[in-house]
Every structure is written in structure tokens, then in C-alpha cells.
N, C-alpha and C. Protein backbone atom coordinates (compact mmCIF):
# COMPACT_ATOMS: atom_id res chain seq x y z
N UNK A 1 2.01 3.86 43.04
CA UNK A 1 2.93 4.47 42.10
C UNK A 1 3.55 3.41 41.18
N UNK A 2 4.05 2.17 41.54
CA UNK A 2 4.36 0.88 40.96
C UNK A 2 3.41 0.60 39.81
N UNK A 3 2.50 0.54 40.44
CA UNK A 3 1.00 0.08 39.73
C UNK A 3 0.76 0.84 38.31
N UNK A 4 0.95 2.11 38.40
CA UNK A 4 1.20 3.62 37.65
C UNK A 4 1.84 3.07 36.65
N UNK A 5 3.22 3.07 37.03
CA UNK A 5 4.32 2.92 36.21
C UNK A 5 4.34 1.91 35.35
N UNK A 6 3.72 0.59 36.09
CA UNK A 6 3.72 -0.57 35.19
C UNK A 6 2.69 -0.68 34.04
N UNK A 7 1.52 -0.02 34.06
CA UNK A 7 0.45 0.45 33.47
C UNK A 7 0.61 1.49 32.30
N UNK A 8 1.72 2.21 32.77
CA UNK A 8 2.03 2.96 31.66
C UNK A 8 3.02 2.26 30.95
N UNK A 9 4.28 1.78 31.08
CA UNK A 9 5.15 0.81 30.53
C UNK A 9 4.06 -0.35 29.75
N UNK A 10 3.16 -0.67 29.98
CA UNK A 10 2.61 -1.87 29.15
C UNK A 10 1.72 -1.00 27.95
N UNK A 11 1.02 -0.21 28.07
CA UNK A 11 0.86 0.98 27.25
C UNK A 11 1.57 1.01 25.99
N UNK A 12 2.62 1.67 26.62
CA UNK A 12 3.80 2.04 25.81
C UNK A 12 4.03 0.58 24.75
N UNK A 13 4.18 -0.49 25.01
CA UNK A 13 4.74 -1.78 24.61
C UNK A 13 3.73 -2.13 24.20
N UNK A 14 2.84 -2.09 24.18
CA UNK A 14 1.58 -2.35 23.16
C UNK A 14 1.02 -1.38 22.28
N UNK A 15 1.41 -0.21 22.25
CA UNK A 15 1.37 0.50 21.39
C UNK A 15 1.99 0.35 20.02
N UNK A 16 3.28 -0.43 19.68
CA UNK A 16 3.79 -0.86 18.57
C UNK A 16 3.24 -1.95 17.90
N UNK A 17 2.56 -2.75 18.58
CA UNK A 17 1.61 -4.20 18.54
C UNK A 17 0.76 -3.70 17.29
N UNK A 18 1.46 -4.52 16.50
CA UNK A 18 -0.03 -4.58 15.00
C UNK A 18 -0.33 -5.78 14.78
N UNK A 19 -1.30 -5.61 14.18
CA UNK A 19 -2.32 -6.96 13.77
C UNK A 19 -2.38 -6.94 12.53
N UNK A 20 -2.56 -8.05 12.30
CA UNK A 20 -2.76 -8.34 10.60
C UNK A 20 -4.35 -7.95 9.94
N UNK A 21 -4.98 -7.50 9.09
CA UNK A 21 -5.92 -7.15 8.69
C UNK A 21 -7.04 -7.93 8.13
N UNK A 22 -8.17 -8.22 8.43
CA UNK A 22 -9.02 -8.81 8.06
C UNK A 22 -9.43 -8.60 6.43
N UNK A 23 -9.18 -9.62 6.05
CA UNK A 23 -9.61 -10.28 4.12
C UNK A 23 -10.67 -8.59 4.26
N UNK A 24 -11.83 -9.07 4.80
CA UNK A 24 -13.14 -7.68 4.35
C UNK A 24 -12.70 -6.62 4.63
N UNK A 25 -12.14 -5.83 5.80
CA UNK A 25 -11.32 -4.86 5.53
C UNK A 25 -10.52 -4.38 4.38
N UNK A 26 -9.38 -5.51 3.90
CA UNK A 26 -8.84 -4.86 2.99
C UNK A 26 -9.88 -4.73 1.65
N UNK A 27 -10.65 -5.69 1.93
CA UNK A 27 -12.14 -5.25 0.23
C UNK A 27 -12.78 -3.87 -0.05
N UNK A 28 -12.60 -3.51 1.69
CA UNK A 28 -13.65 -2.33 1.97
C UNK A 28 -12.73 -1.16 1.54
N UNK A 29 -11.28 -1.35 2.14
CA UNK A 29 -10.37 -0.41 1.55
C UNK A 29 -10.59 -0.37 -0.31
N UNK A 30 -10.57 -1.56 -1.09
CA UNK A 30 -10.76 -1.29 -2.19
C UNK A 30 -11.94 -0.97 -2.37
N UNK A 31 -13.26 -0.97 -2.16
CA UNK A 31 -14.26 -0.80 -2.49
C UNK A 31 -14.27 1.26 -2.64
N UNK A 32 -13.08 1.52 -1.27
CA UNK A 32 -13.54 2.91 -1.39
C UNK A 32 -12.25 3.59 -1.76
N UNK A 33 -11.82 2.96 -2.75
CA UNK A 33 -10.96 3.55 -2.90
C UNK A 33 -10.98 4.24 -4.25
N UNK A 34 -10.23 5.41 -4.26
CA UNK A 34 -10.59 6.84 -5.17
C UNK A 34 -10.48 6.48 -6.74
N UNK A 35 -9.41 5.39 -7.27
CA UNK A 35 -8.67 4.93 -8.53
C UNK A 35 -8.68 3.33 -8.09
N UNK A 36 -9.54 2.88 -9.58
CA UNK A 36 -9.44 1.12 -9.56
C UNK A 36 -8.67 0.95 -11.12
N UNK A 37 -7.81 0.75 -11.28
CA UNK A 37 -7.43 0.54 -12.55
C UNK A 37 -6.48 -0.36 -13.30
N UNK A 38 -6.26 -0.55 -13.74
CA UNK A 38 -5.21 -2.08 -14.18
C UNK A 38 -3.82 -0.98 -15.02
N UNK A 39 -2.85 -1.52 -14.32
CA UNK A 39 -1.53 -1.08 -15.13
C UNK A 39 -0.56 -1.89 -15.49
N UNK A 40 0.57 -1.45 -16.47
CA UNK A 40 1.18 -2.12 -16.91
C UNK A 40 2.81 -1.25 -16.49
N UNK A 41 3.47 -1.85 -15.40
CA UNK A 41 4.79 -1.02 -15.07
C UNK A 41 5.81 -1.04 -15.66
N UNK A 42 6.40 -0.05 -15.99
CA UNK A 42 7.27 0.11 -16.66
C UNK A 42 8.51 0.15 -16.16
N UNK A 43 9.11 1.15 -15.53
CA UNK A 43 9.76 1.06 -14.52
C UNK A 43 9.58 1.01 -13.26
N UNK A 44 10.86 0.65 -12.45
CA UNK A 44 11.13 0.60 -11.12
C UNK A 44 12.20 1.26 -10.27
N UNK A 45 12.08 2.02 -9.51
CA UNK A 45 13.41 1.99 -8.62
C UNK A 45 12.95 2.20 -7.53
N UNK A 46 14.17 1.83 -6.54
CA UNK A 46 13.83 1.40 -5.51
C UNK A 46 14.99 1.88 -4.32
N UNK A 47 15.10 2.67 -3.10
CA UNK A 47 16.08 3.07 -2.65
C UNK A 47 15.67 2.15 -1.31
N UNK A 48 16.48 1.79 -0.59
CA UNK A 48 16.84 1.12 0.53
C UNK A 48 16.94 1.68 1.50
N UNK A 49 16.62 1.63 2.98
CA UNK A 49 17.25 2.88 4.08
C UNK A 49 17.30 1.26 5.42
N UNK A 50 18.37 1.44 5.09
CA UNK A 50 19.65 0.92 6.01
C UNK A 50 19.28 0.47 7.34
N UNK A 51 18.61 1.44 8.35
CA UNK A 51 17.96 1.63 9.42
C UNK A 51 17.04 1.25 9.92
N UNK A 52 15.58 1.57 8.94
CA UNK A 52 14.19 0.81 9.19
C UNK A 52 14.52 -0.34 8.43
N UNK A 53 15.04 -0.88 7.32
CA UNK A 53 15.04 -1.96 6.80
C UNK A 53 14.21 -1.40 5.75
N UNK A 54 13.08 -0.22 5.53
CA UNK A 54 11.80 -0.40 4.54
C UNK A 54 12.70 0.18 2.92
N UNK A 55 11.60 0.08 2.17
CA UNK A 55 12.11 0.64 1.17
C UNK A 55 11.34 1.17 0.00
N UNK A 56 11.79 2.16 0.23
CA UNK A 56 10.89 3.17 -0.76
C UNK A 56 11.03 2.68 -2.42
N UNK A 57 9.55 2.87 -2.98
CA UNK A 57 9.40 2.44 -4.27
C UNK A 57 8.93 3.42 -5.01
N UNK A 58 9.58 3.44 -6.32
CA UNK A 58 8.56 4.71 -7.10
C UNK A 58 8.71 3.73 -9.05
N UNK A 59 7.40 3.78 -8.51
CA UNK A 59 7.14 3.34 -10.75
C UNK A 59 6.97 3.67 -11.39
N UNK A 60 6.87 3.59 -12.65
CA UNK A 60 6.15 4.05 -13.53
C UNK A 60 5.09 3.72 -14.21
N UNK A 61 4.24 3.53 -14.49
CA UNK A 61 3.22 2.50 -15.08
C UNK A 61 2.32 3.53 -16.43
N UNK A 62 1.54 2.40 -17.20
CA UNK A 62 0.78 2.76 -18.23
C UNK A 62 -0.68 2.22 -17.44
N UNK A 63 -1.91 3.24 -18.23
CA UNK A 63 -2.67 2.36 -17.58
C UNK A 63 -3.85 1.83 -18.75
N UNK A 64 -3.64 0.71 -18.46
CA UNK A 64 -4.21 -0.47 -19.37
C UNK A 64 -6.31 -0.72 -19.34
N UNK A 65 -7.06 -0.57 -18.24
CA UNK A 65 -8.10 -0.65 -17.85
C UNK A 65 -8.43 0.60 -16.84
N UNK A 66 -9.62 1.16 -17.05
CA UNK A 66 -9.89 1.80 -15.92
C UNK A 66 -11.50 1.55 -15.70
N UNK A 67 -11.57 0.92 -14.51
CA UNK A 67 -12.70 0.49 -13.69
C UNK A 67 -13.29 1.71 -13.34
N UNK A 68 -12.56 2.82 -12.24
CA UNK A 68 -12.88 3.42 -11.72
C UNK A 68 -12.09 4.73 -11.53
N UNK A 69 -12.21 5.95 -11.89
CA UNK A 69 -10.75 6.95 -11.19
C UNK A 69 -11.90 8.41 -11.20
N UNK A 70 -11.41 8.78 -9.75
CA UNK A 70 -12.09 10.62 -9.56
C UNK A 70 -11.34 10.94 -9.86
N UNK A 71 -9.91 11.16 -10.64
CA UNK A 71 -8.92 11.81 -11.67
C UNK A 71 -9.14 11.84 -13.05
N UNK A 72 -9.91 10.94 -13.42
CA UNK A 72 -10.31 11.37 -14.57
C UNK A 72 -9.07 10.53 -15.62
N UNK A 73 -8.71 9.75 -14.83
CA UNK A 73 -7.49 8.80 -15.90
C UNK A 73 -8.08 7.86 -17.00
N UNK A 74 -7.52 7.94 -17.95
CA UNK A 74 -8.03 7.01 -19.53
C UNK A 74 -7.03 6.02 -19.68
N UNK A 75 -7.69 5.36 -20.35
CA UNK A 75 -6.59 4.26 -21.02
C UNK A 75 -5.65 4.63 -22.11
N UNK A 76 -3.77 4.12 -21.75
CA UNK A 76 -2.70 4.98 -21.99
C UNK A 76 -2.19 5.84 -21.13
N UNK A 77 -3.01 6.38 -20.55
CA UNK A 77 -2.31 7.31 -19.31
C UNK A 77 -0.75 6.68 -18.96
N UNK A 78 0.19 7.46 -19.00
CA UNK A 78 1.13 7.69 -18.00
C UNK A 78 1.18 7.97 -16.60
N UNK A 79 1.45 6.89 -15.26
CA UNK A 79 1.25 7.39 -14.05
C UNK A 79 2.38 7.52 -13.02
N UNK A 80 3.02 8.25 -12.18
CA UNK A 80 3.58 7.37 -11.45
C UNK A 80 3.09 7.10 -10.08
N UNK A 81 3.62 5.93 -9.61
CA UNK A 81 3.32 5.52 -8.04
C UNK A 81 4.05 5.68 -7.51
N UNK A 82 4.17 6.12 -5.96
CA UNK A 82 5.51 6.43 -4.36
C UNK A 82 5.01 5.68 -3.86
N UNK A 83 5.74 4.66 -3.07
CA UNK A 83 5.03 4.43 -1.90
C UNK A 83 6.14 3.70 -0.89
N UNK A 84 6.18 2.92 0.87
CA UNK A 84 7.35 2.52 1.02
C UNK A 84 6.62 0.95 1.39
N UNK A 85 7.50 -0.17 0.79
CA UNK A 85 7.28 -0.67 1.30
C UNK A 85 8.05 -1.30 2.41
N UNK A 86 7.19 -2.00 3.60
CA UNK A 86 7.29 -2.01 5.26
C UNK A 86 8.01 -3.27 5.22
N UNK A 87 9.25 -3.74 5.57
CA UNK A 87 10.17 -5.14 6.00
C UNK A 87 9.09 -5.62 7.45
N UNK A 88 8.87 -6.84 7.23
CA UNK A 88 7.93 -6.92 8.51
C UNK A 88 9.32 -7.52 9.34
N UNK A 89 9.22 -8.07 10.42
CA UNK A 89 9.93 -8.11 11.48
C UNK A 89 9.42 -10.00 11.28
N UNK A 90 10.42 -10.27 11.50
CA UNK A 90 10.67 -12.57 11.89
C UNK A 90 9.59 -12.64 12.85
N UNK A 91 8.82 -13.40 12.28
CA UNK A 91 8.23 -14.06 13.80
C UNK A 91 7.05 -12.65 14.21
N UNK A 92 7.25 -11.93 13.44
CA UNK A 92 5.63 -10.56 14.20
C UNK A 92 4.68 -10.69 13.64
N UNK A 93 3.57 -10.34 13.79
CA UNK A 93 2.34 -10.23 13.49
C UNK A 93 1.88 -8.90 13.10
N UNK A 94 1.56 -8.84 11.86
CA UNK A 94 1.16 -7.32 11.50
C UNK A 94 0.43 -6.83 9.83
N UNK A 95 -0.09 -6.14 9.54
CA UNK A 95 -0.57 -5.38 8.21
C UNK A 95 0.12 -6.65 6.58
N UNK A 96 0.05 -6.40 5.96
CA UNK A 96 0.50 -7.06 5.00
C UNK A 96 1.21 -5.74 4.41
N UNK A 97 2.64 -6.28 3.92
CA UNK A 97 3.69 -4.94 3.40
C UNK A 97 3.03 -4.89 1.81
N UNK A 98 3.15 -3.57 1.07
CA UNK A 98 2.84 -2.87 0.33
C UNK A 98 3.58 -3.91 -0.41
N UNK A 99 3.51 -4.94 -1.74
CA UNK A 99 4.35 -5.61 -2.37
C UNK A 99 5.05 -4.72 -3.32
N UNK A 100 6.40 -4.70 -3.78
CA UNK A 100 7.49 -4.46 -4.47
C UNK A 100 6.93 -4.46 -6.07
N UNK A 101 6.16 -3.60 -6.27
CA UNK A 101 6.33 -4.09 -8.27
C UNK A 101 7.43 -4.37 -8.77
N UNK A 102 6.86 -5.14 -9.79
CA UNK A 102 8.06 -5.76 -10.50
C UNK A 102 8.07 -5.39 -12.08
N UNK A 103 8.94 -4.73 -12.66
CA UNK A 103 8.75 -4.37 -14.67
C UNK A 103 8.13 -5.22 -15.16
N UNK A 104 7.34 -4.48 -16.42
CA UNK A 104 6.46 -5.22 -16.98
C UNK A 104 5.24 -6.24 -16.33
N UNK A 105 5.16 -6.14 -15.57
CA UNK A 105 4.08 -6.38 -14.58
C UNK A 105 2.79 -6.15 -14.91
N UNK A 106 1.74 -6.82 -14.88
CA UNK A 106 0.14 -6.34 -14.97
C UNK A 106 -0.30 -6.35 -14.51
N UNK A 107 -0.92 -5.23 -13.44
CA UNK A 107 -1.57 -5.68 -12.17
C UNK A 107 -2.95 -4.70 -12.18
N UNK A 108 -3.86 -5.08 -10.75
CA UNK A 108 -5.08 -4.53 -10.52
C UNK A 108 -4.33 -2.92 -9.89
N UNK A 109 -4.68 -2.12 -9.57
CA UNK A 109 -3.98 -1.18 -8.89
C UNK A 109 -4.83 -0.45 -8.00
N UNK A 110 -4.75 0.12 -6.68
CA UNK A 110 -6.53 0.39 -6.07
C UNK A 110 -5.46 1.94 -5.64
N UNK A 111 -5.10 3.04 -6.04
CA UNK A 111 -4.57 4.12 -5.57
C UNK A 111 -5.62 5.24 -5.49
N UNK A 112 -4.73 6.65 -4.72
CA UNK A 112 -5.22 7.63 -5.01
C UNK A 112 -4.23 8.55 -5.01
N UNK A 113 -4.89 10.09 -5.66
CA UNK A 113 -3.55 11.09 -6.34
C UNK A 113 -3.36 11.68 -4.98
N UNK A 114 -2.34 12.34 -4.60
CA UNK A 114 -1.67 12.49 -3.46
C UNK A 114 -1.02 14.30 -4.16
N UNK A 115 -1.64 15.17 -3.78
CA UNK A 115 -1.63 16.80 -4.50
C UNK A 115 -0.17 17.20 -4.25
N UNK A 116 -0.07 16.94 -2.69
CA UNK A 116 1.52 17.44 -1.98
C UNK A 116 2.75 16.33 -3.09
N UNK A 117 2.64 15.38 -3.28
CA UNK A 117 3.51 14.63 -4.10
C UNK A 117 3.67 14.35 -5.66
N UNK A 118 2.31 14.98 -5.74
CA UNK A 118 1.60 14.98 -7.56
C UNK A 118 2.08 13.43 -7.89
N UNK A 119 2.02 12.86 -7.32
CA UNK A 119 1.78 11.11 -7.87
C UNK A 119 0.47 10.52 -7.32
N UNK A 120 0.63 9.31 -7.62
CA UNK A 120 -0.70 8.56 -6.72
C UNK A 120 0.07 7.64 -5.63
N UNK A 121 -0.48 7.17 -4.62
CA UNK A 121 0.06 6.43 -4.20
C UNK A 121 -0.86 5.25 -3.74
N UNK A 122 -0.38 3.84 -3.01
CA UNK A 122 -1.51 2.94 -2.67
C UNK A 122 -2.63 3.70 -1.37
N UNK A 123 -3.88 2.80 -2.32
CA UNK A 123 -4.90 3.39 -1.26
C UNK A 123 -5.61 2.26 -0.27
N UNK A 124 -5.33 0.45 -0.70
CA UNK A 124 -5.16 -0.34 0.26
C UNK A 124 -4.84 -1.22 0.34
N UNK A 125 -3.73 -0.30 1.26
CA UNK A 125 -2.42 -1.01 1.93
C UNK A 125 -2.07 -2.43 1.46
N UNK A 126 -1.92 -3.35 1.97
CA UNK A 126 -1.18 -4.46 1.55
C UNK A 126 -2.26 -5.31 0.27
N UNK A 127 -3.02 -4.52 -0.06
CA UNK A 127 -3.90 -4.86 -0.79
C UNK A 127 -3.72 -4.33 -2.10
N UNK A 128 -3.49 -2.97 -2.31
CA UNK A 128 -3.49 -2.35 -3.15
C UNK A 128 -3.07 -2.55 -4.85
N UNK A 129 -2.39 -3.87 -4.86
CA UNK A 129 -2.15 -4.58 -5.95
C UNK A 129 -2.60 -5.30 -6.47
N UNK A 130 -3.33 -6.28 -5.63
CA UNK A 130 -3.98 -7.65 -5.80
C UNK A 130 -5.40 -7.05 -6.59
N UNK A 131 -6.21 -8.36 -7.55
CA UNK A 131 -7.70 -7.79 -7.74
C UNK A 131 -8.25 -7.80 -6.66
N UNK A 132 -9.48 -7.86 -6.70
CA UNK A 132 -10.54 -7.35 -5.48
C UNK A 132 -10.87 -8.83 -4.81
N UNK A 133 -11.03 -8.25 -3.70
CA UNK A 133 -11.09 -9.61 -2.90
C UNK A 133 -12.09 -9.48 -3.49
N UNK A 134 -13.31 -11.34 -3.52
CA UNK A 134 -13.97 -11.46 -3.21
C UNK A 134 -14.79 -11.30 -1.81
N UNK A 135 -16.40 -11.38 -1.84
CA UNK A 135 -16.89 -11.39 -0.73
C UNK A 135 -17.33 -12.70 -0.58
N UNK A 136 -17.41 -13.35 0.71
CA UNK A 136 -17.80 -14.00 1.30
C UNK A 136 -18.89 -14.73 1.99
């Protein structure tokens, strides 16, 4: 029964345990991801929650290049993005947090449209900003 208990308690405590993501993973996330497109942000805001530490972001952006979109987005488009980004924890090991846009900003953007929210949001994860990884 000890044995039980301790087995399930370590379970439990490794269940929060994240790992940081492998470079080709996050490529593969961009490779399949729905919208590749370059924007230019316009606005920002940003609400705070006290509790988790994370913080929700919503932008606005123009979009400047389009590589790739199953939406059917052109250059000029008006978009916006939701998304939260994750406060990692001192000293943990885990995902790379969604980075904070910043106004006037020009970035790669790898999203997809999200129907329940009618925005787009990132499609990978701590990646979703950066250009495309290279491969290796």
C-alpha cells in the first residue's frame, strides 16, 4: 500500500515536469503551420493576472508578406492576435514562453484563425515569432 501511494505521489509530481523543446520540433510546428506571414504590429495590450504570473496579449498587426495562409490573407490585411504569454518559473526547465510583441515591430508570424475567438492565434508555441528555423 506504501509502495501504491508513493508511486502515485511521484506521478502526480512529474506530471507538471516540462521540458524544453527540441530546435526541429519547433521547425516542424512551423512547417505545419496553417498561416506563415510577416507582420507589422501596431498595437499592443496586455493584461496581467496576478496569480499565474502569465499574461495575456492581444495585437494588432498589418500584414506585410504572405508566404503562406489557408485564410486566404493578402498583403495589408488587418489582423488581430490573442494569445498568453507563460512567466517561466527561476531555475525550471520548460517550453519557450510565447514572446511579448512589441509596437511597430516586424516579425515572421507562424499562426492560425481560431473560429470560437475570430482572431488568430500562435501556432508554434515559443516559436511562433521567430523566422523559420533552419534545418540541420
Amino acid at each position: 500500500m506504501k509502495r501504491l501511494v508513493m508511486v502515485l505521489t511521484m506521478v502526480l509530481l512529474l506530471s507538471h515536469v516540462a521540458a524544453e523543446i527540441a530546435p526541429h520540433e519547433y521547425r516542424l510546428m512551423q512547417l505545419g503551420s496553417p498561416e506563415h506571414i510577416q507582420i507589422k504590429v501596431l498595437s499592443v495590450s496586455k493584461s496581467y493576472n496576478l496569480f499565474s504570473g502569465n499574461t495575456a496579449v492581444k495585437a494588432n498587426a498589418e500584414v506585410l508578406v504572405v508566404t503562406r495562409s489557408d485564410s486566404n490573407l493578402s498583403v495589408g490585411d488587418r489582423i488581430t492576435i490573442k494569445y498568453t504569454h507563460d512567466k517561466l518559473r527561476k531555475n525550471w526547465a520548460g517550453p519557450r514562453s510565447i514572446p511579448i510583441l512589441k509596437k511597430k515591430a516586424e516579425t515572421d508570424a507562424f499562426l492560425a484563425f481560431d473560429v470560437d475567438q475570430n482572431c488568430y492565434v500562435p501556432s508554434a508555441r515559443g516559436a511562433s515569432f521567430d523566422p523559420l528555423i533552419r534545418e540541420y
